[in-house]
C-alpha atoms as a PDB file:
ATOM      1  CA  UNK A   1     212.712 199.766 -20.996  1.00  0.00           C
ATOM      2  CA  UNK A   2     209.449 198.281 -19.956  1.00  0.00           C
ATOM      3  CA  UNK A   3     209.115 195.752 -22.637  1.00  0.00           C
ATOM      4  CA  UNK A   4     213.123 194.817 -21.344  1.00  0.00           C
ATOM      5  CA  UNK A   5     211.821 194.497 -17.657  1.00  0.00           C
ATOM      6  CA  UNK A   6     208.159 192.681 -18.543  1.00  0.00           C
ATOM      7  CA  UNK A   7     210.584 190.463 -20.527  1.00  0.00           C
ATOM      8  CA  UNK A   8     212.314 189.281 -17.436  1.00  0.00           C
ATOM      9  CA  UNK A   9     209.804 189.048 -15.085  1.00  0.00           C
ATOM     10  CA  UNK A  10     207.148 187.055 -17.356  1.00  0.00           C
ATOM     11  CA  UNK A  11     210.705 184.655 -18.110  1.00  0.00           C
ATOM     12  CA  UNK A  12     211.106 184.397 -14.280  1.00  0.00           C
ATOM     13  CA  UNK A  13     207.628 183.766 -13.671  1.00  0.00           C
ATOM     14  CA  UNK A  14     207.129 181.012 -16.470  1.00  0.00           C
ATOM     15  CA  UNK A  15     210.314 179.216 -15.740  1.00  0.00           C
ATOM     16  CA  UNK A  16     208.665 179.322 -12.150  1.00  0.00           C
ATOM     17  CA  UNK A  17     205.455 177.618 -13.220  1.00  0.00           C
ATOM     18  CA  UNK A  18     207.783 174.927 -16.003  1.00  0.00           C
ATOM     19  CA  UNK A  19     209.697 174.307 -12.858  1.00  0.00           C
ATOM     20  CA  UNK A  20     206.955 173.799 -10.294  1.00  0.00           C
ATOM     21  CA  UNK A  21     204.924 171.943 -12.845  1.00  0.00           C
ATOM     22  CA  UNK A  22     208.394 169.294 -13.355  1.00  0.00           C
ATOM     23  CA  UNK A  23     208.283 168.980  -9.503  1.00  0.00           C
ATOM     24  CA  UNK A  24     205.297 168.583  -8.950  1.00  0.00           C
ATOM     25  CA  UNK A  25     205.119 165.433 -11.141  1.00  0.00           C
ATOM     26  CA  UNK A  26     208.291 164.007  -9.463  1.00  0.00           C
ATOM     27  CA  UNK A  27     207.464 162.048  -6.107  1.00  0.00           C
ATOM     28  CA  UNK A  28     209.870 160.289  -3.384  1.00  0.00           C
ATOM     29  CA  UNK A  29     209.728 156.988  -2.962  1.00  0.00           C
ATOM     30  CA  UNK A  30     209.373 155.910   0.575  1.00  0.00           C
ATOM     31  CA  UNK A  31     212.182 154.292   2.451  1.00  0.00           C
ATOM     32  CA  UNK A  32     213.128 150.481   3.249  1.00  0.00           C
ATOM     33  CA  UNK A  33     211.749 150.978   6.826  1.00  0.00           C
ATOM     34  CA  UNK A  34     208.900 153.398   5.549  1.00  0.00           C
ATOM     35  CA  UNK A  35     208.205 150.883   3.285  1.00  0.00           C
ATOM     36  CA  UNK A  36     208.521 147.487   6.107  1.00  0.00           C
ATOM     37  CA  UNK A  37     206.018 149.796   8.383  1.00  0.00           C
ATOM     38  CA  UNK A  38     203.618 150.111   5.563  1.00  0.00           C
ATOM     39  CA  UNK A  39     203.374 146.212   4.943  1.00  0.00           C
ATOM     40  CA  UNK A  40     203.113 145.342   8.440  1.00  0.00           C
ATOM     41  CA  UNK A  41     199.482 145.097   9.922  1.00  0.00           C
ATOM     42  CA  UNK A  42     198.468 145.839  12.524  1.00  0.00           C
ATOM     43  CA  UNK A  43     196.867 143.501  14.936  1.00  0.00           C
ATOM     44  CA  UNK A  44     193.773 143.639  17.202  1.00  0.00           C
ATOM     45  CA  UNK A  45     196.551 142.903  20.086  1.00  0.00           C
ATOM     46  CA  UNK A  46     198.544 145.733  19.045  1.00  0.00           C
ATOM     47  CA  UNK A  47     195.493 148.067  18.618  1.00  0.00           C
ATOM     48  CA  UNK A  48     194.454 147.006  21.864  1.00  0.00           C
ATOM     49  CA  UNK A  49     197.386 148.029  23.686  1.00  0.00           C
ATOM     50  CA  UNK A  50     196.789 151.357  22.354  1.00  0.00           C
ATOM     51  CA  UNK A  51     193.447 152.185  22.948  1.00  0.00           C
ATOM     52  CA  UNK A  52     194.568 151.121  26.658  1.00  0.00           C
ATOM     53  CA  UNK A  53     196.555 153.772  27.182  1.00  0.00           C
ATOM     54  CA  UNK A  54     194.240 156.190  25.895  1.00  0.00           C
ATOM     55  CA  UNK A  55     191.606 155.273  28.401  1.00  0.00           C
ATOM     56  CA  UNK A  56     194.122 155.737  31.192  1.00  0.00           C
ATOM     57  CA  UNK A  57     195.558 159.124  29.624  1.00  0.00           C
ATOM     58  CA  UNK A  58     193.241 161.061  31.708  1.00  0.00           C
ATOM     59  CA  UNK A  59     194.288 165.148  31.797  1.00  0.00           C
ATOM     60  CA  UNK A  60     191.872 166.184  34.772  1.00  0.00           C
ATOM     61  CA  UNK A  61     190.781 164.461  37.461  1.00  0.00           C
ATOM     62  CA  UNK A  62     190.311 165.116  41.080  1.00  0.00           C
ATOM     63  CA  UNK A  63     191.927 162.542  43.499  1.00  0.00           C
ATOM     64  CA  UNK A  64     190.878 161.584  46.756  1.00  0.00           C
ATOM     65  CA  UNK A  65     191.878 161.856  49.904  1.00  0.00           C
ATOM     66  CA  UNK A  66     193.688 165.005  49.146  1.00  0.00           C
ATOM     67  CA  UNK A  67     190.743 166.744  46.704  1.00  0.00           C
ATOM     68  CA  UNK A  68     193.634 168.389  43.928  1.00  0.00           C
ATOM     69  CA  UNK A  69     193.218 168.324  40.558  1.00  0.00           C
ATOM     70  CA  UNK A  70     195.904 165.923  38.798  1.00  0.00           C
ATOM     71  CA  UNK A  71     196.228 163.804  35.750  1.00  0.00           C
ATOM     72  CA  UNK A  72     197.033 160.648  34.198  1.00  0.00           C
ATOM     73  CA  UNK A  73     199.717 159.291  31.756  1.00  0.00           C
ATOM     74  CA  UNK A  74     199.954 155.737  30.929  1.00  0.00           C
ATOM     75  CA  UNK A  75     201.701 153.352  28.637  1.00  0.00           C
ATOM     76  CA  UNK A  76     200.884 149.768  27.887  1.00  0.00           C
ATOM     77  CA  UNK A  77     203.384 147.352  26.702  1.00  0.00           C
ATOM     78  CA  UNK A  78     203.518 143.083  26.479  1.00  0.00           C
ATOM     79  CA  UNK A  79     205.765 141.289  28.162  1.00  0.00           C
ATOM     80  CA  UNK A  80     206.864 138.103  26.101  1.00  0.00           C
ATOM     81  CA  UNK A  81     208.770 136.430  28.672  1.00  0.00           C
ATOM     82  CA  UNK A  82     205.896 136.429  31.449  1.00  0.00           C
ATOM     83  CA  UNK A  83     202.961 136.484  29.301  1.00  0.00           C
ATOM     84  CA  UNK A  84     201.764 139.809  31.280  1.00  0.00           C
ATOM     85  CA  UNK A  85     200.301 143.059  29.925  1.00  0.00           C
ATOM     86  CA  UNK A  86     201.278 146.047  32.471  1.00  0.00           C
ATOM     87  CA  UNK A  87     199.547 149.453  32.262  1.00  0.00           C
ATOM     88  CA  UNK A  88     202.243 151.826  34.023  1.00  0.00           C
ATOM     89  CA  UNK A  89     200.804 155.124  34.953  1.00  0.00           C
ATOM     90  CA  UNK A  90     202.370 157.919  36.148  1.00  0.00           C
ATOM     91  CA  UNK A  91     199.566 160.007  38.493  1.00  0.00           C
ATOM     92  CA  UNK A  92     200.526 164.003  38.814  1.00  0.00           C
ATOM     93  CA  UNK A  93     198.852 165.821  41.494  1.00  0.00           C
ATOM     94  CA  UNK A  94     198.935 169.352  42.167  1.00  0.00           C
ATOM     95  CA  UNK A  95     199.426 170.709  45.566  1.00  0.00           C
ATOM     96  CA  UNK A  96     202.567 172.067  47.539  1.00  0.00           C
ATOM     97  CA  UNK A  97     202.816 169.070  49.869  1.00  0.00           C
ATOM     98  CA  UNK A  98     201.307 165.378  50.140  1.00  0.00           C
ATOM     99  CA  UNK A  99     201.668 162.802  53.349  1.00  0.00           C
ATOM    100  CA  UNK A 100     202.905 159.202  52.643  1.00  0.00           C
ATOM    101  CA  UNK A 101     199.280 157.814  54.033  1.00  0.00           C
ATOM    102  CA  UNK A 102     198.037 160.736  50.706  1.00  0.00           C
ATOM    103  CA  UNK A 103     199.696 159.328  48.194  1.00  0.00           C
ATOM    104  CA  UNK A 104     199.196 155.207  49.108  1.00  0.00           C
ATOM    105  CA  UNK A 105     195.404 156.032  49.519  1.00  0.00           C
ATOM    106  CA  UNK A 106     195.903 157.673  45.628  1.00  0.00           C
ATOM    107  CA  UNK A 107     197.399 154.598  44.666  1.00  0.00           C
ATOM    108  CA  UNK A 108     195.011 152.676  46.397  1.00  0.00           C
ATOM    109  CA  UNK A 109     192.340 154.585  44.645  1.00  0.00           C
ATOM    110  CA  UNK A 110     193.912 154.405  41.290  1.00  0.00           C
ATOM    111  CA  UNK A 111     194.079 151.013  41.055  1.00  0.00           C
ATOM    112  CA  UNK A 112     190.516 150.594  42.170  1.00  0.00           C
ATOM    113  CA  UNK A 113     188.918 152.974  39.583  1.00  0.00           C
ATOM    114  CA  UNK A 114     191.055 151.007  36.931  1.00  0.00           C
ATOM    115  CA  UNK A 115     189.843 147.623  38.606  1.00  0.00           C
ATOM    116  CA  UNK A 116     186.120 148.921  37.920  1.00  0.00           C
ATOM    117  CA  UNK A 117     186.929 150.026  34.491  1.00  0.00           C
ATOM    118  CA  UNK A 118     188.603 147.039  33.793  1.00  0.00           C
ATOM    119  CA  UNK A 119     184.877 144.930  35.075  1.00  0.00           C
ATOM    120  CA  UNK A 120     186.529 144.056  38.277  1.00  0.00           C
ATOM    121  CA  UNK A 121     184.965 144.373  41.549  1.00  0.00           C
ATOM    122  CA  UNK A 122     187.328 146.576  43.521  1.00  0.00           C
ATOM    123  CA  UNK A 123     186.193 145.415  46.709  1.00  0.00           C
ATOM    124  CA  UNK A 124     185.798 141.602  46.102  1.00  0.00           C
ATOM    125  CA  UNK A 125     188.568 141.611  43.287  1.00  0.00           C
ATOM    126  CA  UNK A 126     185.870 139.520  41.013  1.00  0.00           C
ATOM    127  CA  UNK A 127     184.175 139.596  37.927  1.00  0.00           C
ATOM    128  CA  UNK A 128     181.350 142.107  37.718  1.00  0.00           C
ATOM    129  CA  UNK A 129     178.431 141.090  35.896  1.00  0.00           C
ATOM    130  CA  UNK A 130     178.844 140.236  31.978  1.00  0.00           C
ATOM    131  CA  UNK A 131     176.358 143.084  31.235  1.00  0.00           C
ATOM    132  CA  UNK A 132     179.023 145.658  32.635  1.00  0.00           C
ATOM    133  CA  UNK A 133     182.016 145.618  29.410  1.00  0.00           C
ATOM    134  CA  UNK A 134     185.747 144.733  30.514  1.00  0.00           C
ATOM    135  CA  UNK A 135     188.980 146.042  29.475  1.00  0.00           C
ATOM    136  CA  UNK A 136     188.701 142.974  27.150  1.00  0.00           C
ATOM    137  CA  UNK A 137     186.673 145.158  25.057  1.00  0.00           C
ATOM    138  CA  UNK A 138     189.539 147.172  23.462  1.00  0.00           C
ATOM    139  CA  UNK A 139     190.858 143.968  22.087  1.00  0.00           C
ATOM    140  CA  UNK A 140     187.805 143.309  19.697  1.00  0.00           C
ATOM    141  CA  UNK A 141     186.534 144.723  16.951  1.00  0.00           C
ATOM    142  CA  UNK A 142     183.745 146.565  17.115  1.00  0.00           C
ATOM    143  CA  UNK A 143     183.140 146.097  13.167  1.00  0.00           C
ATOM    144  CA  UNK A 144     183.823 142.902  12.649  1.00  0.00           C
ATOM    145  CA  UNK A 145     182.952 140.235  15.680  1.00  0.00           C
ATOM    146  CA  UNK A 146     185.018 137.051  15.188  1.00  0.00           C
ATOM    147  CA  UNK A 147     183.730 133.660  15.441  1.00  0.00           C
ATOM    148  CA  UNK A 148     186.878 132.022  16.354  1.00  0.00           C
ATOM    149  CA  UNK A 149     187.230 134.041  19.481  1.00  0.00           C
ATOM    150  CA  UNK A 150     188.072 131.648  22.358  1.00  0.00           C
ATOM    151  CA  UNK A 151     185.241 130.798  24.405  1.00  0.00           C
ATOM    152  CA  UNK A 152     187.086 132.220  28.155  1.00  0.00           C
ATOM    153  CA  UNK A 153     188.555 135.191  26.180  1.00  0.00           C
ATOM    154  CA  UNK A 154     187.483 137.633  28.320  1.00  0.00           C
ATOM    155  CA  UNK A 155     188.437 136.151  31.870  1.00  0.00           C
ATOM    156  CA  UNK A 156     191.787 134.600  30.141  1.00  0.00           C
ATOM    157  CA  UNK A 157     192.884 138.117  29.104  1.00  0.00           C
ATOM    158  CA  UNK A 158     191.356 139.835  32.456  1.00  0.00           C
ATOM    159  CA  UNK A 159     193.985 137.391  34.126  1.00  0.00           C
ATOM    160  CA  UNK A 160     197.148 138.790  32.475  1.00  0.00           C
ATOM    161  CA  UNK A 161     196.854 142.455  33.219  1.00  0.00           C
ATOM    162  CA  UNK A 162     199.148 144.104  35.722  1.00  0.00           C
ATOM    163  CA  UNK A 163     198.480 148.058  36.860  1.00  0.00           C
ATOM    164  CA  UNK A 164     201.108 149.469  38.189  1.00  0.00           C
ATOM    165  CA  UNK A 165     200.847 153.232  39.621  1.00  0.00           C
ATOM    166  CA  UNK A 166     203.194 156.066  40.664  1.00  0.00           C
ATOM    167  CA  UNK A 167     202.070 158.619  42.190  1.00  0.00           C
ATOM    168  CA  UNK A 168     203.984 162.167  41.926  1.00  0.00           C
ATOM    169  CA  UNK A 169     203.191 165.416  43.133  1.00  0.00           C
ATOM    170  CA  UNK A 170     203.303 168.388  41.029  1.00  0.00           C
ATOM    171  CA  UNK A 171     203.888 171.902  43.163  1.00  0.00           C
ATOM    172  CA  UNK A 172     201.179 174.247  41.663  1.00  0.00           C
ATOM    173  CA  UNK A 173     203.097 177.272  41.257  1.00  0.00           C
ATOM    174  CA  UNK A 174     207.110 176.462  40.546  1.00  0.00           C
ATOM    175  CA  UNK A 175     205.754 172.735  38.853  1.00  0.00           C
ATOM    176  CA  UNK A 176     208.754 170.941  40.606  1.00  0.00           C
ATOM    177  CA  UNK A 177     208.374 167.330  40.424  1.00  0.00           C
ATOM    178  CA  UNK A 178     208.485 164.695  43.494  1.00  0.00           C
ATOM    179  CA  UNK A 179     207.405 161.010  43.229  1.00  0.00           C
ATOM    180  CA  UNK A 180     206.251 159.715  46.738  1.00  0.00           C
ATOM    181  CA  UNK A 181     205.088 156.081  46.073  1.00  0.00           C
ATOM    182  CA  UNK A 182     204.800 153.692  43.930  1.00  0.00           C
ATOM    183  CA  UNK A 183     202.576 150.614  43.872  1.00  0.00           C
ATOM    184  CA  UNK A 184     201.283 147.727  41.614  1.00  0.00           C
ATOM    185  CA  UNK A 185     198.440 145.282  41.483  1.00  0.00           C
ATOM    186  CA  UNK A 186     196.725 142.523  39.049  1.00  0.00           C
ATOM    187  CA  UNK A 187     193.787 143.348  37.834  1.00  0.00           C
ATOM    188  CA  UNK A 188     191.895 140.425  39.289  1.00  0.00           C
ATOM    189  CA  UNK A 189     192.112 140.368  42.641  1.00  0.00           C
ATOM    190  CA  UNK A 190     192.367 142.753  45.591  1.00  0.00           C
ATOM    191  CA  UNK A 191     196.465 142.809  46.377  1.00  0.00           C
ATOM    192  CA  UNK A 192     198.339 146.216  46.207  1.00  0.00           C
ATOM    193  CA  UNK A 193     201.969 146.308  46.949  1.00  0.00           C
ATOM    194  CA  UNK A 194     203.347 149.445  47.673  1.00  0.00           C
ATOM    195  CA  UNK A 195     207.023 150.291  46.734  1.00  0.00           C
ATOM    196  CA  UNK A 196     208.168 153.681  48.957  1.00  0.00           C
END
């Protein structure tokens, strides 16, 4: 009776291993898109884009005038028909209530910190000095510095960056959701329009 049962187990268990050993030898082939994804490169431009909205993913932060924690989600995209690159960023800030005057001077402040990170003077809307790095660098390589780079690269891609910012608050304890202004601003420069 043992023999009988040992028999059928050990035939379970090697037709287990033949048939994980056949599988394992079999592999899918990847799709037509998998496949179109896998031969496209990917360019510094595209690259760049990303590593923009990582810098303005920021999950704590304290914002002024109001001194609540909030956070930052961006995205960056292109847009062909204008030539523009536009960082929208959605700012949540967590407290039960927030005045209009709040949430504009958020904005306002917002657009300035990305105006410094970006190597522009919030206050004169300029160039900082060429020591101090510019959004510009998440477009280049840091491994491989290219020759052919065009000699006003840096201000010529400064010039085509739109921020745009709204600003939400986030109630602490129920975490309802309630956007109170929106506003957007080039890069260069010091104009802010607000959208209420």
């Amino acid at each position: 009776m043992r023999d009988g049962l040992f028999s059928k187990v050990s035939h379970k268990f090697l037709f287990g291993i033949l048939l994980a050993m056949v599988l394992s030898t079999l592999s899918a082939e990847p799709t037509p898109s998998v496949r179109y994804l896998m031969q496209t490169p990917l360019s510094a431009f595209d690259y760049g884009l990303y590593r923009l909205e990582q810098r303005f993913d920021i999950p704590d932060r304290i914002y002024m005038p109001v001194n609540r924690p909030g956070r930052m989600a961006a995205v960056a995209n292109y847009d062909h028909s204008r030539d523009r690159i536009l960082i929208a960023a959605n700012v949540f800030v967590s407290t039960t209530a927030m005045a209009s005057d709040d949430a504009r001077a958020i904005c306002r402040f917002a657009v300035a910190d990305a105006r410094f990170y970006g190597g522009i003077d919030p206050v004169s809307g300029t160039r900082l000095p060429s020591e101090i790095r510019s959004l510009a660098m998440f477009f280049e390589s840091p491994s491989t510095p290219r020759s052919d780079q065009p000699t006003n690269f840096e201000n010529e891609l400064l010039s085509i960056v739109d921020f745009r910012v709204a600003v939400y608050s986030s109630h602490p304890r129920t975490g309802q959701v309630r956007k109170h202004v929106e506003c957007a601003a080039p890069l260069l420069g010091t104009e802010i329009r607000f959208v209420d």
